[in-house]
C-alpha atoms as a PDB file:
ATOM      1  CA  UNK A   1      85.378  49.781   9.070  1.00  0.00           C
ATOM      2  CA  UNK A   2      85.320  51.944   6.358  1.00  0.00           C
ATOM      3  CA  UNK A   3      84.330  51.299   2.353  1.00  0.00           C
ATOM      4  CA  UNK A   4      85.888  52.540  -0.853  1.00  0.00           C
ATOM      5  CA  UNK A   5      84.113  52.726  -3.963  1.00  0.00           C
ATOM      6  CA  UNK A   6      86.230  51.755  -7.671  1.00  0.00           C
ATOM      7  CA  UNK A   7      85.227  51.937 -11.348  1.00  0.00           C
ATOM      8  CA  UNK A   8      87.263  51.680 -14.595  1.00  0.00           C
ATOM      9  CA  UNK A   9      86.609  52.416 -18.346  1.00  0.00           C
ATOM     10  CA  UNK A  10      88.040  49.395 -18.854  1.00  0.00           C
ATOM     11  CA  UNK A  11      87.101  45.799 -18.355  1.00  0.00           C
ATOM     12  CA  UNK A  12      89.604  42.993 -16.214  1.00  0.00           C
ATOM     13  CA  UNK A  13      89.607  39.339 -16.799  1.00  0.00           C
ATOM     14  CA  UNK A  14      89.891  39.049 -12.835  1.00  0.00           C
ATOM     15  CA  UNK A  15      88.668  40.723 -10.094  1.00  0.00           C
ATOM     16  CA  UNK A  16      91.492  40.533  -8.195  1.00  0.00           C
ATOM     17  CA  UNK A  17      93.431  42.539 -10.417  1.00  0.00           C
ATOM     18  CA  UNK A  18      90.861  45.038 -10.893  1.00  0.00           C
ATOM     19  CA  UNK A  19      90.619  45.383  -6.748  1.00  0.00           C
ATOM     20  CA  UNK A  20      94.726  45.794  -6.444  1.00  0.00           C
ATOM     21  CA  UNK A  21      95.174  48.198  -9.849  1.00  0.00           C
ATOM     22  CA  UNK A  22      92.383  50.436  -9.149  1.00  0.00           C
ATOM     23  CA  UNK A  23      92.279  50.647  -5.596  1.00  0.00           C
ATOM     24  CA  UNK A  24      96.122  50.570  -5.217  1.00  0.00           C
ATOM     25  CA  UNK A  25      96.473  47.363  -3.082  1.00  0.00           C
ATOM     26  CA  UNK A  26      98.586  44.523  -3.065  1.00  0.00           C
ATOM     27  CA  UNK A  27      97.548  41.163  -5.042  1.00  0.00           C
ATOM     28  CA  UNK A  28      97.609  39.728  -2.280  1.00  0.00           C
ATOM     29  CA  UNK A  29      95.896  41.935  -0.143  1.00  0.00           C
ATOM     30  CA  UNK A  30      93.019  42.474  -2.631  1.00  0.00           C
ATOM     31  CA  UNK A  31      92.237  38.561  -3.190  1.00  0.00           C
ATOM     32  CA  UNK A  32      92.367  38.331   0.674  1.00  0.00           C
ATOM     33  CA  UNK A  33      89.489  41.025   0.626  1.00  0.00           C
ATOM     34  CA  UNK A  34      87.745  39.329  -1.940  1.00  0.00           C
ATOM     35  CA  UNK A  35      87.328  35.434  -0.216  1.00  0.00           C
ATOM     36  CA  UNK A  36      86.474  37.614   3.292  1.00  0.00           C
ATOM     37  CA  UNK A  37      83.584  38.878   1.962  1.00  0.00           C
ATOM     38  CA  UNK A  38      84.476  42.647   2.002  1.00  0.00           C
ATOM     39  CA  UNK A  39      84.039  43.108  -1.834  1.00  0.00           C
ATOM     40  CA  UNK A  40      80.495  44.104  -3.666  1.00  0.00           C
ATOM     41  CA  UNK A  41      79.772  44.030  -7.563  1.00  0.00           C
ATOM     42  CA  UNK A  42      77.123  46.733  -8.217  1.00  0.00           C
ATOM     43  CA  UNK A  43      75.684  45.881  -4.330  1.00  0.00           C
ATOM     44  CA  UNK A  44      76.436  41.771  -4.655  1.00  0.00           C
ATOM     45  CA  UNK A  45      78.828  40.296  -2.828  1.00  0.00           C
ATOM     46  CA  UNK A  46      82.004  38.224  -5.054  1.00  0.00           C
ATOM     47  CA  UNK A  47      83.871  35.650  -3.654  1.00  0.00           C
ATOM     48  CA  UNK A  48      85.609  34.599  -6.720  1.00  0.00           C
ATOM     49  CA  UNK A  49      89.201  36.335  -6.936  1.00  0.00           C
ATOM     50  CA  UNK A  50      88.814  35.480 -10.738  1.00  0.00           C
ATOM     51  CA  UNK A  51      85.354  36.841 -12.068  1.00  0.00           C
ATOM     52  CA  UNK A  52      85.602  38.439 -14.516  1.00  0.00           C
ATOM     53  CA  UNK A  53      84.704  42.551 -13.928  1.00  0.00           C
ATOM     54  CA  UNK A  54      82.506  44.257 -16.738  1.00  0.00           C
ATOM     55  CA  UNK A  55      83.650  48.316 -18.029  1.00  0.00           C
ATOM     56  CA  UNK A  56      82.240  50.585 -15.883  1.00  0.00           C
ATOM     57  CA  UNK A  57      81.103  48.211 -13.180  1.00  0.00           C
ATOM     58  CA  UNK A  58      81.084  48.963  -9.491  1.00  0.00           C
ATOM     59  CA  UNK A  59      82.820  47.779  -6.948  1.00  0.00           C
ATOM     60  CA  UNK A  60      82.868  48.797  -3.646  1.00  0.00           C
ATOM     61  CA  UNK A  61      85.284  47.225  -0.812  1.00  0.00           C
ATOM     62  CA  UNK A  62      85.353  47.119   3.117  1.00  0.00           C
ATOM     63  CA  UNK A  63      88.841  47.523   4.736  1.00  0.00           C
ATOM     64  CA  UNK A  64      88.080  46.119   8.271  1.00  0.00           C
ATOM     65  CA  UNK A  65      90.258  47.854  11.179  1.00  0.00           C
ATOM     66  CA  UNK A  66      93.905  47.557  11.057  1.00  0.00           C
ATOM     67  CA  UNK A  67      95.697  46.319  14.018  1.00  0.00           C
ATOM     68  CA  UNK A  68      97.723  48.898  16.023  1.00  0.00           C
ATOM     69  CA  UNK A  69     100.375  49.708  13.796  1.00  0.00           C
ATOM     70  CA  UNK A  70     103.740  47.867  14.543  1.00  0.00           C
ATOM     71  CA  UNK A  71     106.279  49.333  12.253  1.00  0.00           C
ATOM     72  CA  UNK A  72     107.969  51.887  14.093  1.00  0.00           C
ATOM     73  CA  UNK A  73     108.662  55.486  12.872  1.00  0.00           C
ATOM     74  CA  UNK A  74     112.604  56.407  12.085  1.00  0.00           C
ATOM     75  CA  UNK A  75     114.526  59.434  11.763  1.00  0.00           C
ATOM     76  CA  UNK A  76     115.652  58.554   8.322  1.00  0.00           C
ATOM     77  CA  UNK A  77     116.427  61.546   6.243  1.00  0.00           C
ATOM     78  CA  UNK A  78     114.359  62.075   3.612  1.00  0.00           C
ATOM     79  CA  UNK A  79     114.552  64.639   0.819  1.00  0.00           C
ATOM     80  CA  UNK A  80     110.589  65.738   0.317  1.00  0.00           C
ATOM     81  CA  UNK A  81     110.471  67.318  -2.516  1.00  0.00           C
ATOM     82  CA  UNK A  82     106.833  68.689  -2.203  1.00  0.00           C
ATOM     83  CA  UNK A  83     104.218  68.296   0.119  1.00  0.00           C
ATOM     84  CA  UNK A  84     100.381  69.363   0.556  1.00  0.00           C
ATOM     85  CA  UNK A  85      97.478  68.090   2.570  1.00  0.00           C
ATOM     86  CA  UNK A  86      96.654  65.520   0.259  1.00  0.00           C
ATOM     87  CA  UNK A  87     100.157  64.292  -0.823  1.00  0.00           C
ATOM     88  CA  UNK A  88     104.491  64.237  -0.726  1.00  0.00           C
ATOM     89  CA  UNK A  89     106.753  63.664  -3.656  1.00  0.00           C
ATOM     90  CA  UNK A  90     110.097  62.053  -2.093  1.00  0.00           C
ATOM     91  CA  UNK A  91     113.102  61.869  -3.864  1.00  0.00           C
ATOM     92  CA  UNK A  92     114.585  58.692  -2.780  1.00  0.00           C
ATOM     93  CA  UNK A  93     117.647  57.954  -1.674  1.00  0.00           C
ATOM     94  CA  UNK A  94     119.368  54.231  -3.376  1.00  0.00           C
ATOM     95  CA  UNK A  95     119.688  51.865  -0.870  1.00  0.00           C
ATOM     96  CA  UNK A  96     116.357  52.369   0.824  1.00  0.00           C
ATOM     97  CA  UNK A  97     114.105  49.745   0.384  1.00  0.00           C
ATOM     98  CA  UNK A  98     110.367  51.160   0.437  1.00  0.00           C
ATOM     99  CA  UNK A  99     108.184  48.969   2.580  1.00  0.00           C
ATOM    100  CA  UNK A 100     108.809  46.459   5.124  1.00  0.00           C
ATOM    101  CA  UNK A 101     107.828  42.791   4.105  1.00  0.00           C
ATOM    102  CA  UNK A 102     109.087  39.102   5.165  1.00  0.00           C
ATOM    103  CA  UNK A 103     109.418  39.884   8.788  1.00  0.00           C
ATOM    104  CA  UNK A 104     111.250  42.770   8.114  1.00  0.00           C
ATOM    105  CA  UNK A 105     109.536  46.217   9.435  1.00  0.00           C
ATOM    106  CA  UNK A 106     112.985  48.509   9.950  1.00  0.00           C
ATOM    107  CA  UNK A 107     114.999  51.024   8.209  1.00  0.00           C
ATOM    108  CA  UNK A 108     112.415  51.526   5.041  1.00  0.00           C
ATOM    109  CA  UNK A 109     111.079  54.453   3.689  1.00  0.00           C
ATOM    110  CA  UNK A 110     107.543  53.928   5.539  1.00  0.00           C
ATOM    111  CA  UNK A 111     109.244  53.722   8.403  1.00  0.00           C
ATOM    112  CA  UNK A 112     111.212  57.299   7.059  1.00  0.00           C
ATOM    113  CA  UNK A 113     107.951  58.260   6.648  1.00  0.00           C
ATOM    114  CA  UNK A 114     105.731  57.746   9.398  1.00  0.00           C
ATOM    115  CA  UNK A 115     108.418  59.724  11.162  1.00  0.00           C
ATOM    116  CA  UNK A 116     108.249  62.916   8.748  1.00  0.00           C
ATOM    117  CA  UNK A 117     104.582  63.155   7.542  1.00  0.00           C
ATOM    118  CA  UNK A 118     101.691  63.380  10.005  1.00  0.00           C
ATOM    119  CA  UNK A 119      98.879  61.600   7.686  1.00  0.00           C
ATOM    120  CA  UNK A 120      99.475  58.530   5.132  1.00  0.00           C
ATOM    121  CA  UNK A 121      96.264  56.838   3.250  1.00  0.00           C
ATOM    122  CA  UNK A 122      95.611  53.594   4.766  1.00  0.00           C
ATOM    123  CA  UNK A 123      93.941  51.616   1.983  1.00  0.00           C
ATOM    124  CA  UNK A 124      97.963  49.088   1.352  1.00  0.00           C
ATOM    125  CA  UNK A 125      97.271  47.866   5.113  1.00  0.00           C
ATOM    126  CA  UNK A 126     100.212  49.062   8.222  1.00  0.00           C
ATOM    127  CA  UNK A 127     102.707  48.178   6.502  1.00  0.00           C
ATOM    128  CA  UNK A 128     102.855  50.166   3.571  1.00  0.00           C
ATOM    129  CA  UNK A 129     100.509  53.684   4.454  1.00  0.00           C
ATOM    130  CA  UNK A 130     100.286  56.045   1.852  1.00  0.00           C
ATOM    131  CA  UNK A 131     102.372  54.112  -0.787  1.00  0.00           C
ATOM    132  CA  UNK A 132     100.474  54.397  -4.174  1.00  0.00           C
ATOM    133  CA  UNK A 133     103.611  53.097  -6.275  1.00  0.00           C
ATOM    134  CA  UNK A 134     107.102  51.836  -5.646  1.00  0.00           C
ATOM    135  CA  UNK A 135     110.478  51.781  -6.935  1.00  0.00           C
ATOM    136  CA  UNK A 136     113.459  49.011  -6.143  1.00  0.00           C
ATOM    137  CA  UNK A 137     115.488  49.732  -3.221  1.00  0.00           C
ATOM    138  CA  UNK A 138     118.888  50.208  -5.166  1.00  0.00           C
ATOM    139  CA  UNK A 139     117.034  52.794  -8.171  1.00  0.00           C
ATOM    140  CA  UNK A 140     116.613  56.316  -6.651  1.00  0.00           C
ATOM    141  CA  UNK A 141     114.065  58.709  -7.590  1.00  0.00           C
ATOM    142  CA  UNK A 142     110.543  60.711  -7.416  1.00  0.00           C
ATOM    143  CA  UNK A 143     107.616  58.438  -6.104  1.00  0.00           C
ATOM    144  CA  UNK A 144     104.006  60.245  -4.754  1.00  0.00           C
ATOM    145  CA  UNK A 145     103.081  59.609  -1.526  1.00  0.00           C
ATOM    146  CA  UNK A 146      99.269  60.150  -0.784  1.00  0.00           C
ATOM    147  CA  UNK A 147      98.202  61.492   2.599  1.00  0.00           C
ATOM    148  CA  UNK A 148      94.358  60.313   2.535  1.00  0.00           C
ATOM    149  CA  UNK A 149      92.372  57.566   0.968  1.00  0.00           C
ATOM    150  CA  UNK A 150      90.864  59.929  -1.172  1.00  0.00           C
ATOM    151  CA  UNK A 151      94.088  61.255  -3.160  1.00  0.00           C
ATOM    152  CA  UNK A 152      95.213  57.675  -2.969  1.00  0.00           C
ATOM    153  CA  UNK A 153      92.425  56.095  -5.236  1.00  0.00           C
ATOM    154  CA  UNK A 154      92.589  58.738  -7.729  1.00  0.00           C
ATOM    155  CA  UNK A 155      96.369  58.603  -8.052  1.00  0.00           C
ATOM    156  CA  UNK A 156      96.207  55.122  -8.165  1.00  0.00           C
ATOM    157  CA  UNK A 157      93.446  55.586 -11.245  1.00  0.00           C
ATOM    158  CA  UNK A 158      95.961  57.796 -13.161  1.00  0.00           C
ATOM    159  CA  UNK A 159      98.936  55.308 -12.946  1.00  0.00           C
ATOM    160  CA  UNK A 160      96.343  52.591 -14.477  1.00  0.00           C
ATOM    161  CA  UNK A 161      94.639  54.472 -17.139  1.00  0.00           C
ATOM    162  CA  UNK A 162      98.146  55.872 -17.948  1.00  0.00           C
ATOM    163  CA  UNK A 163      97.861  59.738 -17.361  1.00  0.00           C
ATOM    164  CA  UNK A 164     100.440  59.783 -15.314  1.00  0.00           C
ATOM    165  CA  UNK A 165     103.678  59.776 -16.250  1.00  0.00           C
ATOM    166  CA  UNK A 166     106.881  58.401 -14.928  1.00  0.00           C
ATOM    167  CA  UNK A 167     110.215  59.075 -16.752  1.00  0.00           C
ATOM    168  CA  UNK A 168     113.626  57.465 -15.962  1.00  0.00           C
ATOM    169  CA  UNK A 169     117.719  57.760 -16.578  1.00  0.00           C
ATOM    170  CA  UNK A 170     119.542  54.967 -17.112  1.00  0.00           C
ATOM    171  CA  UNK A 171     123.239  54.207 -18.103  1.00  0.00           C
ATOM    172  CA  UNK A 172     123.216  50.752 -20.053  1.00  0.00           C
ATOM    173  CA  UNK A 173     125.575  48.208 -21.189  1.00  0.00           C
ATOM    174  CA  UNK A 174     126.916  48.558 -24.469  1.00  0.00           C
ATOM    175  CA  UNK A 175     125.886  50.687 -27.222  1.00  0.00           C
ATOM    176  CA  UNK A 176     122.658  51.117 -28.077  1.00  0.00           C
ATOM    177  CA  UNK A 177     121.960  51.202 -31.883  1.00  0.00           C
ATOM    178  CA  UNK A 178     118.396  52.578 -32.455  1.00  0.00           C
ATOM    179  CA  UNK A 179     117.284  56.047 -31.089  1.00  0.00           C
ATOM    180  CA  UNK A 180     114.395  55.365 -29.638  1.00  0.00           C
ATOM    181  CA  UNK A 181     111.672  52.470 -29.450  1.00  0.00           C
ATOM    182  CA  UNK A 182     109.494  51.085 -28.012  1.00  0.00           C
ATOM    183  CA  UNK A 183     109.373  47.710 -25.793  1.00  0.00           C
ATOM    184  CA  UNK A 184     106.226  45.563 -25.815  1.00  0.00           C
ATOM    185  CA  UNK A 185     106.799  42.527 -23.943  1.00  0.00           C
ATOM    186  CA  UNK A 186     104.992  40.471 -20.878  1.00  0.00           C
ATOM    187  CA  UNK A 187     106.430  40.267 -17.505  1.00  0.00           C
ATOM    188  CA  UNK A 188     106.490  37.574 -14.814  1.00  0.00           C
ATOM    189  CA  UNK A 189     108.168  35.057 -12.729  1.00  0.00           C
ATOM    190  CA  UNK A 190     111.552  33.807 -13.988  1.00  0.00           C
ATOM    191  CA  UNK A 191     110.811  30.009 -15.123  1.00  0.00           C
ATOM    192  CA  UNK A 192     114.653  29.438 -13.730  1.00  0.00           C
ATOM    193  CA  UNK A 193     114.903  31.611 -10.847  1.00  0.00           C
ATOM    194  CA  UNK A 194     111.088  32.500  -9.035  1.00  0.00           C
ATOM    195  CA  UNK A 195     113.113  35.448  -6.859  1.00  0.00           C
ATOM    196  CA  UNK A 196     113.492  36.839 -10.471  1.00  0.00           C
ATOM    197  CA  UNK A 197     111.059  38.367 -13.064  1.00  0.00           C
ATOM    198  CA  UNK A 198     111.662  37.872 -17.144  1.00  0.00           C
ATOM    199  CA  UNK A 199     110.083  38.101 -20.229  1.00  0.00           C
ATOM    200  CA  UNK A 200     108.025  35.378 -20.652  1.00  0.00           C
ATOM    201  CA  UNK A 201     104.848  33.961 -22.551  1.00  0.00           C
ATOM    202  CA  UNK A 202     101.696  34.489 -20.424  1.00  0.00           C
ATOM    203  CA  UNK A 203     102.825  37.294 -18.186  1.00  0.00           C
ATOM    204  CA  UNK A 204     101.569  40.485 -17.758  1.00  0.00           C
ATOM    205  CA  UNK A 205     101.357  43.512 -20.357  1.00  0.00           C
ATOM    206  CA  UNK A 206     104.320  45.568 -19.969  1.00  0.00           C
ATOM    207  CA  UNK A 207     105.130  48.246 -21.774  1.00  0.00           C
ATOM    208  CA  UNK A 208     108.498  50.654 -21.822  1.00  0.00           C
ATOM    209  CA  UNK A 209     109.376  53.184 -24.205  1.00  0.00           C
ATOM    210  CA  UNK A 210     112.889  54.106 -24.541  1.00  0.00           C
ATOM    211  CA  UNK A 211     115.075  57.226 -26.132  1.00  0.00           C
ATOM    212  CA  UNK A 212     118.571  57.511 -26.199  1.00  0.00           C
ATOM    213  CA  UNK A 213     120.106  59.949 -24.609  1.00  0.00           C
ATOM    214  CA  UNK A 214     123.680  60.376 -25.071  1.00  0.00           C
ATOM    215  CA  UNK A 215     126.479  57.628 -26.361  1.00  0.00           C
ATOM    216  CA  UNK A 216     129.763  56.636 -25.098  1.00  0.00           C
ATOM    217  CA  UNK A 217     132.125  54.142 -26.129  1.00  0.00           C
ATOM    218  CA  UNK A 218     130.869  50.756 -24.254  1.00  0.00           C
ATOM    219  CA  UNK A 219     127.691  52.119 -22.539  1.00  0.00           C
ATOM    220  CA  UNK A 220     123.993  54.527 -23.875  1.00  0.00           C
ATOM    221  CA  UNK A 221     122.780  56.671 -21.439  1.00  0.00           C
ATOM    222  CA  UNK A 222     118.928  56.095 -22.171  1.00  0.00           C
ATOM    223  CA  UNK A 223     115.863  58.118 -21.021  1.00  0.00           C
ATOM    224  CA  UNK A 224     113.009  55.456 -20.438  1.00  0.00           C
ATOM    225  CA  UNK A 225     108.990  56.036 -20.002  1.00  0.00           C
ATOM    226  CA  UNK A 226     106.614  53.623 -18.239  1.00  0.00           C
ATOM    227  CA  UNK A 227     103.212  52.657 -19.725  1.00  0.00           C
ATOM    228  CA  UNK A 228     102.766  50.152 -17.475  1.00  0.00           C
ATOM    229  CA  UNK A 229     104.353  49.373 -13.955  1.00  0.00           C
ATOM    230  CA  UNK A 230     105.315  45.697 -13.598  1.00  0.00           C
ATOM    231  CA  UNK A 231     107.875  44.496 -10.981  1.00  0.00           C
ATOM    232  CA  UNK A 232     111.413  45.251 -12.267  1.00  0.00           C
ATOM    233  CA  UNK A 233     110.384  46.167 -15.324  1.00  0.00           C
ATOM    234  CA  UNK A 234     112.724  48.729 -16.913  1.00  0.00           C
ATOM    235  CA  UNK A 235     115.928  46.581 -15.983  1.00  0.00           C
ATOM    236  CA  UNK A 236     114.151  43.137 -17.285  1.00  0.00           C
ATOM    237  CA  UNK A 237     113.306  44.959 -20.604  1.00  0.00           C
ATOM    238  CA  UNK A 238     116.750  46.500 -20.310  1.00  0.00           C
ATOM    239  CA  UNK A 239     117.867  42.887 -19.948  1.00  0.00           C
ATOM    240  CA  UNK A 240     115.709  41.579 -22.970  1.00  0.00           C
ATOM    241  CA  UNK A 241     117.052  44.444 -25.617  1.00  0.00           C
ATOM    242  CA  UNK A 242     120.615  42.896 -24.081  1.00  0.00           C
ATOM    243  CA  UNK A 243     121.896  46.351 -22.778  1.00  0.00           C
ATOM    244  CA  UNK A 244     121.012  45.544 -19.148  1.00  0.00           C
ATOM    245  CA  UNK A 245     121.370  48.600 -16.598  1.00  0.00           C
ATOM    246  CA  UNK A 246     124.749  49.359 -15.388  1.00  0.00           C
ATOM    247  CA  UNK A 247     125.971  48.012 -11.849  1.00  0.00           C
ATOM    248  CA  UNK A 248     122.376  45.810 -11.859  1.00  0.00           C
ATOM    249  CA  UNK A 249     123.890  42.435 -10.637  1.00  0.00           C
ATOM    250  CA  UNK A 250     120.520  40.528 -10.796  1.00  0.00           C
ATOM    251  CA  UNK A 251     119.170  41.359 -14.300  1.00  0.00           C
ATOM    252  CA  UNK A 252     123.258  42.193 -15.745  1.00  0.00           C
ATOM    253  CA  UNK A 253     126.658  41.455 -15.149  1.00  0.00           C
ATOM    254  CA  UNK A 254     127.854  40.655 -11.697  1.00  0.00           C
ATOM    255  CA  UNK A 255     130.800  42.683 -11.863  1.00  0.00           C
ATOM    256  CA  UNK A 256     131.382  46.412 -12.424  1.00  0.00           C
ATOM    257  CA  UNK A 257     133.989  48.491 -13.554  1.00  0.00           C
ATOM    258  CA  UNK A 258     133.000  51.471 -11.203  1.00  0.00           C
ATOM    259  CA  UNK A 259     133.155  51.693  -7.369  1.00  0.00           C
ATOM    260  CA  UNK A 260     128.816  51.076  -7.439  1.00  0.00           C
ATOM    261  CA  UNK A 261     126.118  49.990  -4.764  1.00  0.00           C
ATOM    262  CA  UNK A 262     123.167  49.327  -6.888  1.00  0.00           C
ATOM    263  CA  UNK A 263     122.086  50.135 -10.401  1.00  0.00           C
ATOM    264  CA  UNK A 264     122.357  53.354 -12.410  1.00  0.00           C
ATOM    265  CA  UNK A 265     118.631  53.604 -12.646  1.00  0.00           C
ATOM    266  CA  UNK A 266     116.722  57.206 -11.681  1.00  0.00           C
ATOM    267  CA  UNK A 267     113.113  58.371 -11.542  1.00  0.00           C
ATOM    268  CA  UNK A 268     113.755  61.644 -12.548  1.00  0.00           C
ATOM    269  CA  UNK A 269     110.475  62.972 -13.943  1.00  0.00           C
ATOM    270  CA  UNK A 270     106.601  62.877 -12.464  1.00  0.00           C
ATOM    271  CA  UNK A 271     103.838  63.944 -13.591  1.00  0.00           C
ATOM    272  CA  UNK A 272     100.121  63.916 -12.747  1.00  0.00           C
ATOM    273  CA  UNK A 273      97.051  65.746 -12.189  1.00  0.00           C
ATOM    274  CA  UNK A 274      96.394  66.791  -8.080  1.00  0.00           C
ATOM    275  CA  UNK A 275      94.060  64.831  -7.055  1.00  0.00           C
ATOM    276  CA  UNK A 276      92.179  67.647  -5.235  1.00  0.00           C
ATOM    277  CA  UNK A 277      93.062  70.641  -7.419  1.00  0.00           C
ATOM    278  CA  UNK A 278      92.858  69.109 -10.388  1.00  0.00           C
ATOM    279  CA  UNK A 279      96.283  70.675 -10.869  1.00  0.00           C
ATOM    280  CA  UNK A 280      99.160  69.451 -13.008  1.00  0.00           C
ATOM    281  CA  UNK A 281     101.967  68.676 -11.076  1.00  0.00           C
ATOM    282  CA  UNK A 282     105.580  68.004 -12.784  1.00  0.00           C
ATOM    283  CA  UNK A 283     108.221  67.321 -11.053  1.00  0.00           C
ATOM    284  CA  UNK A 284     112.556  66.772 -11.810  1.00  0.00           C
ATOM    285  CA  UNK A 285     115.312  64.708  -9.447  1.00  0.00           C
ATOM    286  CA  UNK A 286     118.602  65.535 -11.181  1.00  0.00           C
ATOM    287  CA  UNK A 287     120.925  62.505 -11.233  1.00  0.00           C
ATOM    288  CA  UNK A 288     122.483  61.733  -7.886  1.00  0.00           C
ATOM    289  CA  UNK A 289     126.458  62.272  -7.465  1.00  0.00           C
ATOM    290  CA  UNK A 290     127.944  58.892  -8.359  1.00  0.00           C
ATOM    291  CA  UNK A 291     125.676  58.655 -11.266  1.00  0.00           C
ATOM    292  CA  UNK A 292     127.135  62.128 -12.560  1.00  0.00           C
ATOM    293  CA  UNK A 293     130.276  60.961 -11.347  1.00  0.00           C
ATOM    294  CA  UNK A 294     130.406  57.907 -14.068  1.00  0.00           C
ATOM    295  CA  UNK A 295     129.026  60.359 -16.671  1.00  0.00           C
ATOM    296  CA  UNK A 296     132.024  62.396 -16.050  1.00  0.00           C
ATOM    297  CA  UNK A 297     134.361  59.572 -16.730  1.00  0.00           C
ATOM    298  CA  UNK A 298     132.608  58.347 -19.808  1.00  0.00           C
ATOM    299  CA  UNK A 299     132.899  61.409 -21.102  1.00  0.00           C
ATOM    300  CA  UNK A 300     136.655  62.206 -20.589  1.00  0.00           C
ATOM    301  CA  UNK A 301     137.430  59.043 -21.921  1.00  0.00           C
ATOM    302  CA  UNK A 302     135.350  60.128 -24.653  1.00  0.00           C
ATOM    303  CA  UNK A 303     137.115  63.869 -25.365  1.00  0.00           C
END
């Protein structure tokens, strides 16, 4: 068993949230820690998922010992962009879902993974090892990996006190008019559809900022920045300023005039400070082929 200490400049209506945003775990995994037993408030045990956690407060959590680890390592190519001792940068591919979940624990990017990289941190559990932050299976990109528990805690502290920085390309539907903006609306479970997520009264703070990039005739090609990371969030706020992401048949249109298997949504840009080093680390994806590909199109048509 081994124990990880967390602290925030900020305060959290609920532990649980405070557990899974600072220490980088799953809800779910952190309010299972919390009714076990394995989580201490400044040396007192908490049972409660939602007490409420003071600024500056300390927490420190057991992770018992995982099982044997069951998901099996695959010779899926992967395209590291960097790696170090304490971390990997992958550019990921679309189509590649990134960690196994509902009985499901083949063909994912851990599973990439655990073939490619020696060490992954182990504080999201076996079936997600080293995976500080995530992106949907059909949006390509940059995502950090982190290699120890160490670098994964203090990666996971940048993405919640918002130092570091996550930049995306999108193509969207129609024609944007403003030039930039910025998106302010909660996020959480569709009130029609609970496999969906929506803007909706109550949910959490999300938080998108958006700059257009280049016009065509029926679509914006639009740069987007993440202040917060909630679960689908660029292509629900896409949805809500009702210019929803190109080839995105859940949040958009179900049909497509080009030849697409997923959205046109790319991490392109990360930054953030090494979490050994102290280093700052930027990194670029350029858009993948059939992205360019409808950009070429567009802009015939528009010539």
């Amino acid at each position: 068993m081994k124990t990880i200490k967390l602290t925030s400049d900020a305060s959290y209506r609920r532990l649980d949230v405070f557990v899974a945003e600072v220490g980088g775990f799953t809800r779910s995994r952190a309010a299972k820690l919390i009714r076990d037993g394995n989580v201490t408030l400044d040396g007192k045990v908490c049972l409660k998922v939602s007490a409420e956690v003071s600024q500056d407060v300390l927490a420190e959590v057991c992770l018992p010992d995982e099982i044997p680890l069951d998901v099996p390592p695959q010779n899926i190519p992967l395209d590291i962009v960097y790696q170090d001792g304490d971390l990997a940068v992958i550019n990921k591919q679309q189509g590649l879902t990134v960690h196994p979940a509902n009985g499901v624990n083949t063909d994912t990017l851990v599973n990439a993974l655990l073939y490619h990289i020696k060490d992954l941190s182990g504080i999201n559990g076996v079936l997600r090892p080293g995976i500080v932050h995530r992106i949907d299976k059909d949006t390509s990109g940059l995502l950090v990996i982190a290699k120890n528990d160490a670098a994964h805690v203090e990666l996971q502290r940048q993405i919640q006190n918002k130092t570091c920085r996550r930049i995306y390309s999108a193509l969207l539907e129609g024609v944007v008019k403003e030039d930039d903006g910025v998106i302010d609306k909660p996020i959480g479970r569709s009130k029609t559809d609970r496999k969906k997520m929506d803007v909706v009264d109550g949910g959490r703070n999300a938080v998108t900022y958006f700059k257009v990039e280049e016009r065509f005739k029926n679509y914006t090609l639009t740069r987007f920045e993440l202040k917060t990371g909630r679960t689908h969030q660029i292509r629900v706020h896409a949805k809500y300023m009702s210019h929803p992401v190109v080839g995105d048949k859940t949040y958009g249109y179900k049909t497509c005039r080009f030849n697409l298997n997923g959205q046109l949504l790319h991490a392109q840009t990360l930054k953030f400070t090494h979490p050994a080093t102290g280093e700052q680390m930027s990194f670029y994806a350029p858009l993948p082929d059939y992205f360019e590909n409808v950009l070429k199109v567009l802009r015939n048509k528009n010539n």
